[in-house]
N, C-alpha and C. Protein backbone atom coordinates (compact mmCIF):
# COMPACT_ATOMS: atom_id res chain seq x y z
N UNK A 1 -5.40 -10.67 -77.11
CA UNK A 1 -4.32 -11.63 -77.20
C UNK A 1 -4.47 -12.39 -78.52
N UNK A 2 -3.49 -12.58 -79.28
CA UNK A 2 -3.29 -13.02 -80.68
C UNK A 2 -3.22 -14.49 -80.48
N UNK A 3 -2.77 -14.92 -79.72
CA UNK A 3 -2.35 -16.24 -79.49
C UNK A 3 -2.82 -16.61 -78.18
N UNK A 4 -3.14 -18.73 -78.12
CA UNK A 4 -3.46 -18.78 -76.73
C UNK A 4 -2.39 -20.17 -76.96
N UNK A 5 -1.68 -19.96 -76.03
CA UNK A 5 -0.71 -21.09 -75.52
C UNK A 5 -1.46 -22.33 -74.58
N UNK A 6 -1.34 -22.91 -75.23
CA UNK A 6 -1.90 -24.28 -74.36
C UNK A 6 -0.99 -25.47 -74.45
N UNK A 7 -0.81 -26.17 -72.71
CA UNK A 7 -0.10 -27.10 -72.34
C UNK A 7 -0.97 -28.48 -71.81
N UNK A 8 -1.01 -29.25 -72.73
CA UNK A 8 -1.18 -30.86 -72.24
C UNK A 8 -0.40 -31.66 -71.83
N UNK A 9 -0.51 -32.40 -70.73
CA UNK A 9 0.25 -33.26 -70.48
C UNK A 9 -0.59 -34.67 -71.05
N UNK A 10 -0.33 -35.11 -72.32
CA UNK A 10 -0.37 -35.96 -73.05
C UNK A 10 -0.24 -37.74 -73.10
N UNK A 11 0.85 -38.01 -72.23
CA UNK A 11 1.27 -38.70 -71.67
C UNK A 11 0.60 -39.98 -71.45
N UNK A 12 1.08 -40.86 -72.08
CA UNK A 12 -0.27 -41.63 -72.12
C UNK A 12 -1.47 -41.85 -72.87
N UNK A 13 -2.35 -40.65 -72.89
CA UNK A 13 -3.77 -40.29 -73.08
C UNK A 13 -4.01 -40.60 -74.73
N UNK A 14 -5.16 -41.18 -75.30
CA UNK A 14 -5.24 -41.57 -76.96
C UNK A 14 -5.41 -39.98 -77.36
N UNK A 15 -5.19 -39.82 -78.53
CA UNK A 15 -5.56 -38.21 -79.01
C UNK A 15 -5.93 -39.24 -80.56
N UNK A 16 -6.49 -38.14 -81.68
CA UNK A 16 -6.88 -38.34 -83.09
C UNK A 16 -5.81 -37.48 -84.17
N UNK A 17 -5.66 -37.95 -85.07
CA UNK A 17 -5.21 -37.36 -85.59
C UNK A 17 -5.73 -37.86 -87.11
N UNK A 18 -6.30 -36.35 -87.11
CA UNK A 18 -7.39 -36.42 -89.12
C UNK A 18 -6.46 -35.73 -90.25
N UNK A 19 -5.93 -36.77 -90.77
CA UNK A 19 -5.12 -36.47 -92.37
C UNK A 19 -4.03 -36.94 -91.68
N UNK A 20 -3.40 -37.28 -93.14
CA UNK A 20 -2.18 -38.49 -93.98
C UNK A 20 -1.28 -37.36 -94.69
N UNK A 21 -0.94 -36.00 -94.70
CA UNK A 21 -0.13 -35.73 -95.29
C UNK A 21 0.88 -34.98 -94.63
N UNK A 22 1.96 -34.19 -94.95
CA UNK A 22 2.78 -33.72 -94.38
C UNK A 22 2.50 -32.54 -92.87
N UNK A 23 1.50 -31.51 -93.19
CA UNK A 23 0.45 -31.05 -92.01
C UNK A 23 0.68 -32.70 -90.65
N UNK A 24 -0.14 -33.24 -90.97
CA UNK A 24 0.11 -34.41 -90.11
C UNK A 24 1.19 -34.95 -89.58
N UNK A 25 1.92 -35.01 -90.23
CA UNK A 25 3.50 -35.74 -90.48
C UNK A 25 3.88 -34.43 -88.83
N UNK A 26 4.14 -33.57 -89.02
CA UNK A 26 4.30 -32.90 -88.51
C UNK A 26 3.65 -32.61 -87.11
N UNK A 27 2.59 -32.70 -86.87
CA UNK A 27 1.64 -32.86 -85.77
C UNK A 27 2.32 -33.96 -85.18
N UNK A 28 2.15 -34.92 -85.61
CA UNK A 28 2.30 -36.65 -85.17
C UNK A 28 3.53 -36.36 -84.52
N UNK A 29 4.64 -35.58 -85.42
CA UNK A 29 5.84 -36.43 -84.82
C UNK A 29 6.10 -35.05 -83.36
N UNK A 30 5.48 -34.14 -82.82
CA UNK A 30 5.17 -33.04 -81.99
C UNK A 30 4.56 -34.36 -80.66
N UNK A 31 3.34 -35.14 -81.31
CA UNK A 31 2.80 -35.58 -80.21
C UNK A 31 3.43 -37.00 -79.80
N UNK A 32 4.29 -37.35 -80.61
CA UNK A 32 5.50 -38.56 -80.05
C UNK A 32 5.67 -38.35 -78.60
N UNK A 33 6.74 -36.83 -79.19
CA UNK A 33 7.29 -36.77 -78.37
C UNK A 33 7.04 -35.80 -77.06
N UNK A 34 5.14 -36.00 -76.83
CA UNK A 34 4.95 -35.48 -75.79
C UNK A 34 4.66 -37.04 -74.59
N UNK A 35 4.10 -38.43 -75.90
CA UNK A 35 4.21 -39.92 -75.17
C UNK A 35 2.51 -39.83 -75.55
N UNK A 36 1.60 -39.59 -76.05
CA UNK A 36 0.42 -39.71 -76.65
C UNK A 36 0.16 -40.67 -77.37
N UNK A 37 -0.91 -41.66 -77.39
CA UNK A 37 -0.98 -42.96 -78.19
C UNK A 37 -1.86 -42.00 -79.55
N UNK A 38 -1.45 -42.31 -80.24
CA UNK A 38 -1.85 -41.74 -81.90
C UNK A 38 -2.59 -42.31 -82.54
N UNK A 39 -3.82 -42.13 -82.77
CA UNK A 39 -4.86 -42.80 -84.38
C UNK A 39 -4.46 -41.57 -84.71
N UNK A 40 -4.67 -42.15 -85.80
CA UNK A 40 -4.68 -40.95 -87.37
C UNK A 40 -5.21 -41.78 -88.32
N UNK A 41 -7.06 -40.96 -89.04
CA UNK A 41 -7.76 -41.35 -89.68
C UNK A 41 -7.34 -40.30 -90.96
N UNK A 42 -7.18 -41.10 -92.16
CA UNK A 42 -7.27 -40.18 -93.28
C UNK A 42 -7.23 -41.32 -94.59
N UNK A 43 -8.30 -40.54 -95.54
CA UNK A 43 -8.00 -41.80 -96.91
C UNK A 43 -7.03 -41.72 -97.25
N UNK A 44 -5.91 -41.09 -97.73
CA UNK A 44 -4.54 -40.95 -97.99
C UNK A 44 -3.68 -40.85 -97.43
N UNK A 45 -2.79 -42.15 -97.30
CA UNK A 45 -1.83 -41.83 -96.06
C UNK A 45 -0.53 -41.78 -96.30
N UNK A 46 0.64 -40.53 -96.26
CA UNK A 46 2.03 -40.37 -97.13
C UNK A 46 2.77 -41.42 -96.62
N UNK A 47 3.78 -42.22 -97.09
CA UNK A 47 4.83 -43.11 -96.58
C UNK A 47 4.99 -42.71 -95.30
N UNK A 48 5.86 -41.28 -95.49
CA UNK A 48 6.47 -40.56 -93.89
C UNK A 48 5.39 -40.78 -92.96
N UNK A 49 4.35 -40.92 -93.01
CA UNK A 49 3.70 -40.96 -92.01
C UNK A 49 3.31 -42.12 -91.51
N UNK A 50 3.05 -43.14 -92.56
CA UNK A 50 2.62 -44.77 -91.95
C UNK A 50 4.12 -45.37 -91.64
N UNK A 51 5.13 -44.98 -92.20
CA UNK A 51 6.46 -45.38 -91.44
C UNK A 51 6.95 -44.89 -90.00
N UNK A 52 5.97 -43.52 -89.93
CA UNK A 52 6.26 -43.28 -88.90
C UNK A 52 5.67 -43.67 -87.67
N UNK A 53 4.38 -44.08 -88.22
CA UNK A 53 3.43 -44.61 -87.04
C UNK A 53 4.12 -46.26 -86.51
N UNK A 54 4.16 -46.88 -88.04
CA UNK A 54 4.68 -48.39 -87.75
C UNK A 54 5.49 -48.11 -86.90
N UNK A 55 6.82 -47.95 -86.82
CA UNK A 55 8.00 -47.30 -86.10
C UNK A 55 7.54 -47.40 -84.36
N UNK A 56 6.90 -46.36 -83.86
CA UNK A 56 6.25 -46.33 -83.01
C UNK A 56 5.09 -46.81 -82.66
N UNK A 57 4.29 -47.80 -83.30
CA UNK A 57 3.20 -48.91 -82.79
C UNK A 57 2.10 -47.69 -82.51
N UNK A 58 1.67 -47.27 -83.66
CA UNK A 58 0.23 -46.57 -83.40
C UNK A 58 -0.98 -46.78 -84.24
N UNK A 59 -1.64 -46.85 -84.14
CA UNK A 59 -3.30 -46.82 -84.48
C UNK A 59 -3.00 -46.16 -86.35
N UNK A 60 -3.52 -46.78 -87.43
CA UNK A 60 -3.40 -46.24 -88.62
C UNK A 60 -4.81 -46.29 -89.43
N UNK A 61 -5.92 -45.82 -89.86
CA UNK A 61 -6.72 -46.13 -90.48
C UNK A 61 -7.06 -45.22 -91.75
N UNK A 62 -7.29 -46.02 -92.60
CA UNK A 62 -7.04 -45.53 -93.96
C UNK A 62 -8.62 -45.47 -94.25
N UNK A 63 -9.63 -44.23 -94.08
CA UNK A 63 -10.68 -43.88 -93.85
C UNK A 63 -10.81 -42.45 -93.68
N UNK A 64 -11.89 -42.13 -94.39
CA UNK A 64 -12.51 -40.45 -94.07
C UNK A 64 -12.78 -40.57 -92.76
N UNK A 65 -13.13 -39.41 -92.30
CA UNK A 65 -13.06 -39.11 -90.77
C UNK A 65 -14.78 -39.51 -90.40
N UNK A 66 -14.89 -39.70 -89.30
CA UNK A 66 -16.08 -40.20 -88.61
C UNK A 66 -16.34 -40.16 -87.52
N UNK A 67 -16.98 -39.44 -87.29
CA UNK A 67 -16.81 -38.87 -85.60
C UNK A 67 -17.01 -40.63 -84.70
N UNK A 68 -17.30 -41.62 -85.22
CA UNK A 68 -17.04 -42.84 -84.51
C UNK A 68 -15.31 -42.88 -83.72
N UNK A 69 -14.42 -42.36 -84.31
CA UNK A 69 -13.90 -42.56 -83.96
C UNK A 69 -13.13 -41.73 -82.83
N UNK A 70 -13.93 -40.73 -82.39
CA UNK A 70 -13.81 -39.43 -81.42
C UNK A 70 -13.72 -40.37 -79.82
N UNK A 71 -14.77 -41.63 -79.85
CA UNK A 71 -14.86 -41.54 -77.73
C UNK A 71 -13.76 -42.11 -77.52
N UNK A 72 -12.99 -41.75 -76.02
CA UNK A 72 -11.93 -41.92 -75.71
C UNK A 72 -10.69 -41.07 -75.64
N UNK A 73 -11.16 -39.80 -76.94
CA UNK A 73 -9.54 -38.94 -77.46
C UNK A 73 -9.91 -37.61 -76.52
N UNK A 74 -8.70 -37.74 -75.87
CA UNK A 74 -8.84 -36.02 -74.97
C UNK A 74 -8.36 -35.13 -76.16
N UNK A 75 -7.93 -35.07 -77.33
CA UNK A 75 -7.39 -34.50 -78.36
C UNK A 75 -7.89 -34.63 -79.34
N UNK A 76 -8.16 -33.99 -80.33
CA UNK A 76 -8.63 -34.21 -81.89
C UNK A 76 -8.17 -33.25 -82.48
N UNK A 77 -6.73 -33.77 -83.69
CA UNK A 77 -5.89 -32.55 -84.13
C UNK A 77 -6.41 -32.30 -86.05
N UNK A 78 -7.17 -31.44 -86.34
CA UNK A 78 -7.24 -31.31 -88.17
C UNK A 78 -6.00 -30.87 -88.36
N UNK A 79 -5.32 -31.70 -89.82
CA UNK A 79 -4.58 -31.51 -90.04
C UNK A 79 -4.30 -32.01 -91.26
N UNK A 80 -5.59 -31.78 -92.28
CA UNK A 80 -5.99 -31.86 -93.57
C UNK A 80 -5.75 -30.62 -93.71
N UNK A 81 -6.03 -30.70 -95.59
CA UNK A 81 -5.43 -29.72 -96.47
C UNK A 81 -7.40 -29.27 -96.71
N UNK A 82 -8.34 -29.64 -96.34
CA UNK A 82 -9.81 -29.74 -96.51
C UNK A 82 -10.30 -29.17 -95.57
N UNK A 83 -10.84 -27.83 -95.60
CA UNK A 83 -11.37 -27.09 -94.18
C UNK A 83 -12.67 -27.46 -93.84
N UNK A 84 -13.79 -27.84 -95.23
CA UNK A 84 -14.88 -28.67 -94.35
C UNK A 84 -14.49 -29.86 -93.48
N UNK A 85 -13.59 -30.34 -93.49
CA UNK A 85 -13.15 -32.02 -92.66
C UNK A 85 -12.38 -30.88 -91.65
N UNK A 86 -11.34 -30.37 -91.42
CA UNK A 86 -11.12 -29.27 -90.57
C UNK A 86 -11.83 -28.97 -89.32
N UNK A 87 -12.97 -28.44 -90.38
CA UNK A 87 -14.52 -27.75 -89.62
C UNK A 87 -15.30 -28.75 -88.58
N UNK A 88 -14.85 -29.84 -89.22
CA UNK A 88 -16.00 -31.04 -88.56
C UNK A 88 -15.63 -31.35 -87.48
């Protein structure tokens, strides 16, 4: 099987989200609208994306990733352009 389909019910639940750029942008606005409370850690963060968080009242930190910020997230989405941070 090439692919594995997986369904969360999200709802509620904090998830992570690592990187500030369009990759992200994209993720984020997927887990809106599943009702997921959103951090998203990344040193660079695009407009579209901190407008988008403001907008919807979510978690923003302008920081390299750190697994400190992992307890709590049933989710942790890479979504950097950096496959060692990816990897991590």
């Amino acid at each position: 099987m090439r692919y594995l389909p997986l369904h969360f019910d999200l709802q509620g639940r904090d998830v992570l989200v690592v990187g500030g750029g369009e990759i992200a942008r994209r993720k984020i606005e997927l887990l809106l609208r599943s009702g997921a409370h959103i951090t998203v850690v990344a040193p660079d963060i695009s407009d579209p994306v901190a407008t988008t968080l403001q907008e919807n009242i979510h978690a923003l930190h302008a920081a390299t990733y750190d697994p400190e910020f992992l307890p709590g997230k049933c989710l942790v989405v890479a979504a950097t352009d950096d496959k060692a941070v990816n990897e991590a």
